[in-house]
Protein backbone atom coordinates (compact mmCIF):
# COMPACT_ATOMS: atom_id res chain seq x y z
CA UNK A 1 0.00 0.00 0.00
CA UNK A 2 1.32 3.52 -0.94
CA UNK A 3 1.72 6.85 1.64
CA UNK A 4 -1.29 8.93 0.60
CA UNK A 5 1.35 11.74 0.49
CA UNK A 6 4.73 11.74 -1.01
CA UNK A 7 7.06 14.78 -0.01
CA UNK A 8 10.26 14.75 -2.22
CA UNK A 9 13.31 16.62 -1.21
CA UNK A 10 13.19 18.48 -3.86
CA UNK A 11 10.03 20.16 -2.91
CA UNK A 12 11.07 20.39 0.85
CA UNK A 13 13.95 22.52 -0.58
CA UNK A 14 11.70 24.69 -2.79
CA UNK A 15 9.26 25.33 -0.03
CA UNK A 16 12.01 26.33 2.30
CA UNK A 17 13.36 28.08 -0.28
CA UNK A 18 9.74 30.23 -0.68
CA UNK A 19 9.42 30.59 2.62
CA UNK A 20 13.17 32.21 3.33
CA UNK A 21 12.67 34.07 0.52
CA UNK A 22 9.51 35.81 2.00
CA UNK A 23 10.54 36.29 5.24
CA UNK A 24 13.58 38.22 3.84
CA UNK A 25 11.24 40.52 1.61
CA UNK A 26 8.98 41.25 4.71
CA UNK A 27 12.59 42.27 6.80
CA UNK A 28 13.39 44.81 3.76
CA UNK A 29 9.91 45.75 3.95
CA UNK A 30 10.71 47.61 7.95
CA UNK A 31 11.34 51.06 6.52
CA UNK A 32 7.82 51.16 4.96
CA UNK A 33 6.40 49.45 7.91
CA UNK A 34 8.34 52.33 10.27
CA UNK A 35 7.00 55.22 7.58
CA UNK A 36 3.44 53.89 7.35
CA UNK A 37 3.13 53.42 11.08
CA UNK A 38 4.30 56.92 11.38
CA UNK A 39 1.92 58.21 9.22
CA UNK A 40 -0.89 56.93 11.03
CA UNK A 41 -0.15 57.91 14.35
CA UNK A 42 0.86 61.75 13.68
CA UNK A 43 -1.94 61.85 11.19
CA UNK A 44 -0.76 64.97 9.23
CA UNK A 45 -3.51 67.57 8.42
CA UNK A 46 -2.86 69.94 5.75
CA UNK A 47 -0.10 70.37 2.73
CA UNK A 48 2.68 71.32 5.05
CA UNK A 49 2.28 69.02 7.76
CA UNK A 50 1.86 66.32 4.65
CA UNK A 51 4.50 67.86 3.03
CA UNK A 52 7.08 67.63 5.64
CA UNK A 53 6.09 64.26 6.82
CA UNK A 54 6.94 62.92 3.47
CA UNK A 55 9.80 64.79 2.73
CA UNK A 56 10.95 63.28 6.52
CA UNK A 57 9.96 59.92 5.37
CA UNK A 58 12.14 59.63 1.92
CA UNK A 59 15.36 61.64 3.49
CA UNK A 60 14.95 59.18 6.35
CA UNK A 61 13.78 55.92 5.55
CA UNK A 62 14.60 56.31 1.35
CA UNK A 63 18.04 55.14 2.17
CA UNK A 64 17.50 51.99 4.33
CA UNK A 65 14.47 51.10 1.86
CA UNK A 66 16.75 51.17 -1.12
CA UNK A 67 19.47 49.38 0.81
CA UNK A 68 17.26 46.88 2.12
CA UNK A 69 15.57 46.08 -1.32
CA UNK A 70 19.29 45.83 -3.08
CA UNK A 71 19.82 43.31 0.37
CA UNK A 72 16.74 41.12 -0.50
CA UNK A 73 18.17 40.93 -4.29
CA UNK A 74 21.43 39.64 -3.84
CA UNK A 75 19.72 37.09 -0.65
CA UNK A 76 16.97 36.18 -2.89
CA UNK A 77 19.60 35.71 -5.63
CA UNK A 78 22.24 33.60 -3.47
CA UNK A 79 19.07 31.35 -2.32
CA UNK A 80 17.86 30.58 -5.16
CA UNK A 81 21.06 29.82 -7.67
CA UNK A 82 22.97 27.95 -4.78
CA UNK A 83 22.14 24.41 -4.71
């Protein structure tokens, strides 16, 4: 009688694979999490206020995102041409 389910180690890898690959895209992801959260809880009225918050947001954050994202790249890449 056969296992109902068959798990190769192939797909183990690809799965784990997936799921490193996501958790590394949600870590890049903190700057927007920081700037959105932000956002929210000064809750900017007006141009200026909007203005400025912004402007904070990409002198600020704009740097770490970009870093972050370039991070994720060469992880992603690494994980997924190393075998």
């Amino acid at each position: 009688m056969r296992p109902a389910v068959v798990i190769k180690e192939k797909h183990v890898k690809t799965l784990g694979k997936i799921l490193f690959s996501a958790i590394t895209f949600v870590a890049a992801l903190v700057p927007l999490w920081l700037f959105v959260v932000a956002r929210c809880l000064l809750a900017p009225q007006g141009f200026w206020q909007n203005l400025a918050l912004t402007g904070a947001g990409v002198v600020i954050l704009g740097g770490f995102q970009i870093t972050f994202l370039i991070f994720w790249i060469v992880v992603s890449f690494h994980i997924w041409t190393d075998d």
